[in-house]
N, C-alpha and C. Protein backbone atom coordinates (compact mmCIF):
# COMPACT_ATOMS: atom_id res chain seq x y z
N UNK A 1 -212.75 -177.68 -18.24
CA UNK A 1 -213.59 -178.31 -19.22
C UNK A 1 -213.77 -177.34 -20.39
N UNK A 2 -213.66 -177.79 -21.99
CA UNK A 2 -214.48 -177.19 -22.62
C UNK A 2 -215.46 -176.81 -23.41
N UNK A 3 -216.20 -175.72 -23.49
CA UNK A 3 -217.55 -175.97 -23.68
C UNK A 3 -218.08 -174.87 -24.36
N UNK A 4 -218.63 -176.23 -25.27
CA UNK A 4 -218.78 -175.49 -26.81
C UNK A 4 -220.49 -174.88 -26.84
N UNK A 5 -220.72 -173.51 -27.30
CA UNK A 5 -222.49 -173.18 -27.26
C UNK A 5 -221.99 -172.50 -28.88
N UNK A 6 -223.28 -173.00 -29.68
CA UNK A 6 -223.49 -172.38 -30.81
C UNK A 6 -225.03 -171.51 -30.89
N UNK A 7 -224.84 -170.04 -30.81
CA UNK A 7 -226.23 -169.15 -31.18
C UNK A 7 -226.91 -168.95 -32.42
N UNK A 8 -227.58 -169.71 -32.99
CA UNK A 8 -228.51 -169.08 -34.42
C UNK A 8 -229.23 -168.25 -34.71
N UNK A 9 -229.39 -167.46 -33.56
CA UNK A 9 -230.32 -166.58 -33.08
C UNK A 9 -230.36 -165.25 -32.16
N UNK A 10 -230.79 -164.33 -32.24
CA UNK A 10 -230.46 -163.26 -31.51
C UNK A 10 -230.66 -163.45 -29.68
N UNK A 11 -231.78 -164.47 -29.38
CA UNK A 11 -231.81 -164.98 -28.32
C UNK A 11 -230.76 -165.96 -27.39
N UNK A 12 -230.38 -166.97 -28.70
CA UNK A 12 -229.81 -167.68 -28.12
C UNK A 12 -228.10 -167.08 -27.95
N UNK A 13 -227.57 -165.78 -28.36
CA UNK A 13 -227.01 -165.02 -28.42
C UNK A 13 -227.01 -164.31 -27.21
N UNK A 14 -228.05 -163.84 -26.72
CA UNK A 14 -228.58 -163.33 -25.32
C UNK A 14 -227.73 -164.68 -23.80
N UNK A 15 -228.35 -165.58 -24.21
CA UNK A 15 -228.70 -166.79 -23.18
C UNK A 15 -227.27 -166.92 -23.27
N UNK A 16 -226.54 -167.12 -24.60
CA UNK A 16 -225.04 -167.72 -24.62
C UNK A 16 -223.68 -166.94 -24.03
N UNK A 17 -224.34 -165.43 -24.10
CA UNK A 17 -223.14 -164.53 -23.31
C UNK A 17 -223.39 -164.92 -22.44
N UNK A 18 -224.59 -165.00 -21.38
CA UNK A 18 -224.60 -165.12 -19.84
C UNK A 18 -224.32 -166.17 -19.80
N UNK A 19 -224.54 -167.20 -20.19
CA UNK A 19 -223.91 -169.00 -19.16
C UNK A 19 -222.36 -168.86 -19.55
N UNK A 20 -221.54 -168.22 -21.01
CA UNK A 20 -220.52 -168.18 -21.23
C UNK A 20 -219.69 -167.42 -20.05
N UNK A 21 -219.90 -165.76 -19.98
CA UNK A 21 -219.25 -165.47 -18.56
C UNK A 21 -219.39 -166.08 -17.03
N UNK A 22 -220.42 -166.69 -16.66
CA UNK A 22 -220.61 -167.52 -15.52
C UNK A 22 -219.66 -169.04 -15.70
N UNK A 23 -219.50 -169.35 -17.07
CA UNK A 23 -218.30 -170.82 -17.32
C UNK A 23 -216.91 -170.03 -16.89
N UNK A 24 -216.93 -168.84 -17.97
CA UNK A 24 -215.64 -168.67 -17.86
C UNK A 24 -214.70 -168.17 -16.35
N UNK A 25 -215.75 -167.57 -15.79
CA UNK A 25 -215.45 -167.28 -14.33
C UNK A 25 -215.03 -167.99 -13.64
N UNK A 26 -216.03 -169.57 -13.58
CA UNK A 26 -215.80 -170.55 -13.12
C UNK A 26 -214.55 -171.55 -13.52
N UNK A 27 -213.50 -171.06 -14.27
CA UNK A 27 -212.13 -171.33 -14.57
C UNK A 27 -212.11 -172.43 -16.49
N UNK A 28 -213.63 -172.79 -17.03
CA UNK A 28 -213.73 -173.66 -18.56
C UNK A 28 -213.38 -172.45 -19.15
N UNK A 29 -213.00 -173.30 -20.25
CA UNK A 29 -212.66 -172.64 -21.91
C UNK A 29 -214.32 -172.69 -22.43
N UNK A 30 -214.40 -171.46 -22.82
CA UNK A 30 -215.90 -171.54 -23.54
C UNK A 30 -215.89 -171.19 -25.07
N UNK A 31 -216.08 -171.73 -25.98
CA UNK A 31 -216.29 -171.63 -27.30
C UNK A 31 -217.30 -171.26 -27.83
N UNK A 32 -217.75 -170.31 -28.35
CA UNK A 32 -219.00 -169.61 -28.70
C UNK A 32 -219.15 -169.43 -30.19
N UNK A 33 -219.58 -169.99 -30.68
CA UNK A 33 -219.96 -169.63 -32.16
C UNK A 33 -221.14 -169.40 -32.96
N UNK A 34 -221.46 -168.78 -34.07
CA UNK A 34 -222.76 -168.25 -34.32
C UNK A 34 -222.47 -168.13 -35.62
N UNK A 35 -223.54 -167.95 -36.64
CA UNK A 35 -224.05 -167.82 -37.90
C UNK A 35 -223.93 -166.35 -38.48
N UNK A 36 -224.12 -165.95 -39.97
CA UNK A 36 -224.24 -164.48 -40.03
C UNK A 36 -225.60 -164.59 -40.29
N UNK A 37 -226.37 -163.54 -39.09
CA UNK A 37 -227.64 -163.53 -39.15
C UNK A 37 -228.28 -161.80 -38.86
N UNK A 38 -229.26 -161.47 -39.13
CA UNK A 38 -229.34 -159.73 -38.81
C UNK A 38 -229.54 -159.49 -37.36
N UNK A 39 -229.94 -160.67 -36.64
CA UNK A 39 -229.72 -160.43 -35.22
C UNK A 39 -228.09 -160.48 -34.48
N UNK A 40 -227.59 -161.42 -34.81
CA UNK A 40 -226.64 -162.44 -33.74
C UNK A 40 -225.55 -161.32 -34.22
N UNK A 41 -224.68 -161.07 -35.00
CA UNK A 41 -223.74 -160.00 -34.97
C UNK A 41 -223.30 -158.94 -34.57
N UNK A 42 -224.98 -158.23 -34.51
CA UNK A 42 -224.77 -156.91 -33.88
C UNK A 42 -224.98 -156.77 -32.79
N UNK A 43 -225.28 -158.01 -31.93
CA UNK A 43 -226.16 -158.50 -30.78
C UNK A 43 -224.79 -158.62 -30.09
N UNK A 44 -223.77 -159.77 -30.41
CA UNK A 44 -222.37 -159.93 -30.30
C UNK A 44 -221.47 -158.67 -29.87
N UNK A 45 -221.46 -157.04 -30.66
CA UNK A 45 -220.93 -156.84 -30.98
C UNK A 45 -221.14 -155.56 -29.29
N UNK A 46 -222.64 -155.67 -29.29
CA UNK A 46 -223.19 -154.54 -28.66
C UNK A 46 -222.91 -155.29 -27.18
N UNK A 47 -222.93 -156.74 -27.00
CA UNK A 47 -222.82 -157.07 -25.65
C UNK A 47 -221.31 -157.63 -25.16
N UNK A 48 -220.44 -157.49 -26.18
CA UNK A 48 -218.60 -157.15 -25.92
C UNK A 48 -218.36 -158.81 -26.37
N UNK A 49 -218.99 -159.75 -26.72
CA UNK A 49 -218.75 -160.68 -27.26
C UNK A 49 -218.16 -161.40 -28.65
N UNK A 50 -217.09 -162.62 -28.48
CA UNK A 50 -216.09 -162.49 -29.47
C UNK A 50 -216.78 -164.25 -29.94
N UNK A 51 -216.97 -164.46 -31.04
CA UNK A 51 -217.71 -165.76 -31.97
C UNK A 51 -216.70 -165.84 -32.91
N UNK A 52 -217.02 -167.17 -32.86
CA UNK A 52 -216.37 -167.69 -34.64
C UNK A 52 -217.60 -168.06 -35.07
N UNK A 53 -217.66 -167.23 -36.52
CA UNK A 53 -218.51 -166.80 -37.17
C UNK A 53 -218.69 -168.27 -38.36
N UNK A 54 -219.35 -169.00 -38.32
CA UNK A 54 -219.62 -169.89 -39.20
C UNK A 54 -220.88 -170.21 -40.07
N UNK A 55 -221.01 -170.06 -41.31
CA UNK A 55 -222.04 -169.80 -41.93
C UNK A 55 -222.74 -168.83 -41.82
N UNK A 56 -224.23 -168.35 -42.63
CA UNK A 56 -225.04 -167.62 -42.82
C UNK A 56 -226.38 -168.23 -43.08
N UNK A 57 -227.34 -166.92 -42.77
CA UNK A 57 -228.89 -167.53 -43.10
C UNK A 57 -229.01 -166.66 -43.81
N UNK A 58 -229.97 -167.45 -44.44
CA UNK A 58 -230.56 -167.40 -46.31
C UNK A 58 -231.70 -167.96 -46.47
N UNK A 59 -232.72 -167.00 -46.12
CA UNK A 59 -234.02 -167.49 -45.82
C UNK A 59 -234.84 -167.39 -47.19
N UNK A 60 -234.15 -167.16 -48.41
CA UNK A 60 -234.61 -166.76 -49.45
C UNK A 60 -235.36 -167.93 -49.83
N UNK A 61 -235.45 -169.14 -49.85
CA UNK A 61 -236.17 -170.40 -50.04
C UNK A 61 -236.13 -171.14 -48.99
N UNK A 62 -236.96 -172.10 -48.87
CA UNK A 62 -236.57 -173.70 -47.80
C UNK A 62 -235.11 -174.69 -48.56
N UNK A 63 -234.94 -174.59 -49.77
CA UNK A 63 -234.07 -175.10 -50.27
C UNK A 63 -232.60 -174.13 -49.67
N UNK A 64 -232.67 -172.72 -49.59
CA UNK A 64 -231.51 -172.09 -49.51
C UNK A 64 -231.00 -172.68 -48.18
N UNK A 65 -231.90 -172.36 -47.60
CA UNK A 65 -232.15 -172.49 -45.34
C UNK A 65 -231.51 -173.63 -45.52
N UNK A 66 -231.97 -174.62 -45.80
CA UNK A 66 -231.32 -176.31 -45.68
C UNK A 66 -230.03 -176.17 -46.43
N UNK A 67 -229.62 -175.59 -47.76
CA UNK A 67 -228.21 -175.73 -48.35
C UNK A 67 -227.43 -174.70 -47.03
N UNK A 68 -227.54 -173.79 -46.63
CA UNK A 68 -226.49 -173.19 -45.49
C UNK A 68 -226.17 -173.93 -44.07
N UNK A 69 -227.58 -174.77 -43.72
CA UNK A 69 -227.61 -175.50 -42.72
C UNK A 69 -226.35 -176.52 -43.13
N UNK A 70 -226.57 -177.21 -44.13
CA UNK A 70 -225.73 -178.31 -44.18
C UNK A 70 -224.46 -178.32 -44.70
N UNK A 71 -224.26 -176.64 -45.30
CA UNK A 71 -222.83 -175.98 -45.41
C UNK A 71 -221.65 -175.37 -43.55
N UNK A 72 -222.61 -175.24 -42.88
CA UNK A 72 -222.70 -175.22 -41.73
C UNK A 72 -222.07 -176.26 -40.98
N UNK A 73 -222.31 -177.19 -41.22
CA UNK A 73 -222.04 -178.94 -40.65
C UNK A 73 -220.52 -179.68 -41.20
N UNK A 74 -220.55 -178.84 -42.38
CA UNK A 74 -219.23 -179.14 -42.97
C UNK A 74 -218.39 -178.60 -42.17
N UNK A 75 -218.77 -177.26 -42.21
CA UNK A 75 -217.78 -175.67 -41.67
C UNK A 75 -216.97 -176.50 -39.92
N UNK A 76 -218.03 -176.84 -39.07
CA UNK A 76 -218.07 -177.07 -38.04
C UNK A 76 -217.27 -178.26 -37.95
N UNK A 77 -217.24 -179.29 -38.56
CA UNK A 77 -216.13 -180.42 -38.69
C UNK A 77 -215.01 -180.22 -38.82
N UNK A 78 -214.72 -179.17 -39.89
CA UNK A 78 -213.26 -178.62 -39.61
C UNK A 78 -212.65 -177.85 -38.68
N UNK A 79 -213.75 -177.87 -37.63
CA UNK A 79 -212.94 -176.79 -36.56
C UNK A 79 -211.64 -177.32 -35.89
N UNK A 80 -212.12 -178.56 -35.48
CA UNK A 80 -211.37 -179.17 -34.36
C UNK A 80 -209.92 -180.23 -35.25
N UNK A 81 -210.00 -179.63 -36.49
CA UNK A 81 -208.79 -180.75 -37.31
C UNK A 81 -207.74 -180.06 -36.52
């Protein structure tokens, strides 16, 4: 099976390595992808984990947050062409 987890967050970054090595053990393709954020990269980088890196946060306004979110949604549609 495969099975897609996206982290926005330094937590959900945490949570997504561990169910990811327990899938992958268990013989699925696991797809892991995440945002550029000041947590999730270095979080990635420090716990041997490999992401496709899609979009960024830009907390500089509520207008910015929502334009990356929904640049995000685009990004993510083209994965699977």
């Amino acid at each position: 099976m495969k099975i897609w987890y996206d982290a926005c967050t330094g937590k959900h970054t945490r949570y997504g390595t561990a169910i990811g090595q327990r899938l992958r053990k268990a013989g699925h393709e696991f797809v892991f992808t995440t945002r550029e954020h000041p947590d999730t990269l270095p979080l990635m980088k420090i716990l041997g984990e490999k992401s496709i890196v899609v979009g960024k946060y830009d907390p500089t306004t509520l207008y910015s947050r929502l334009e990356e979110s929904d640049e995000r949604v685009i990004e993510f549609s083209k994965l699977q062409r």
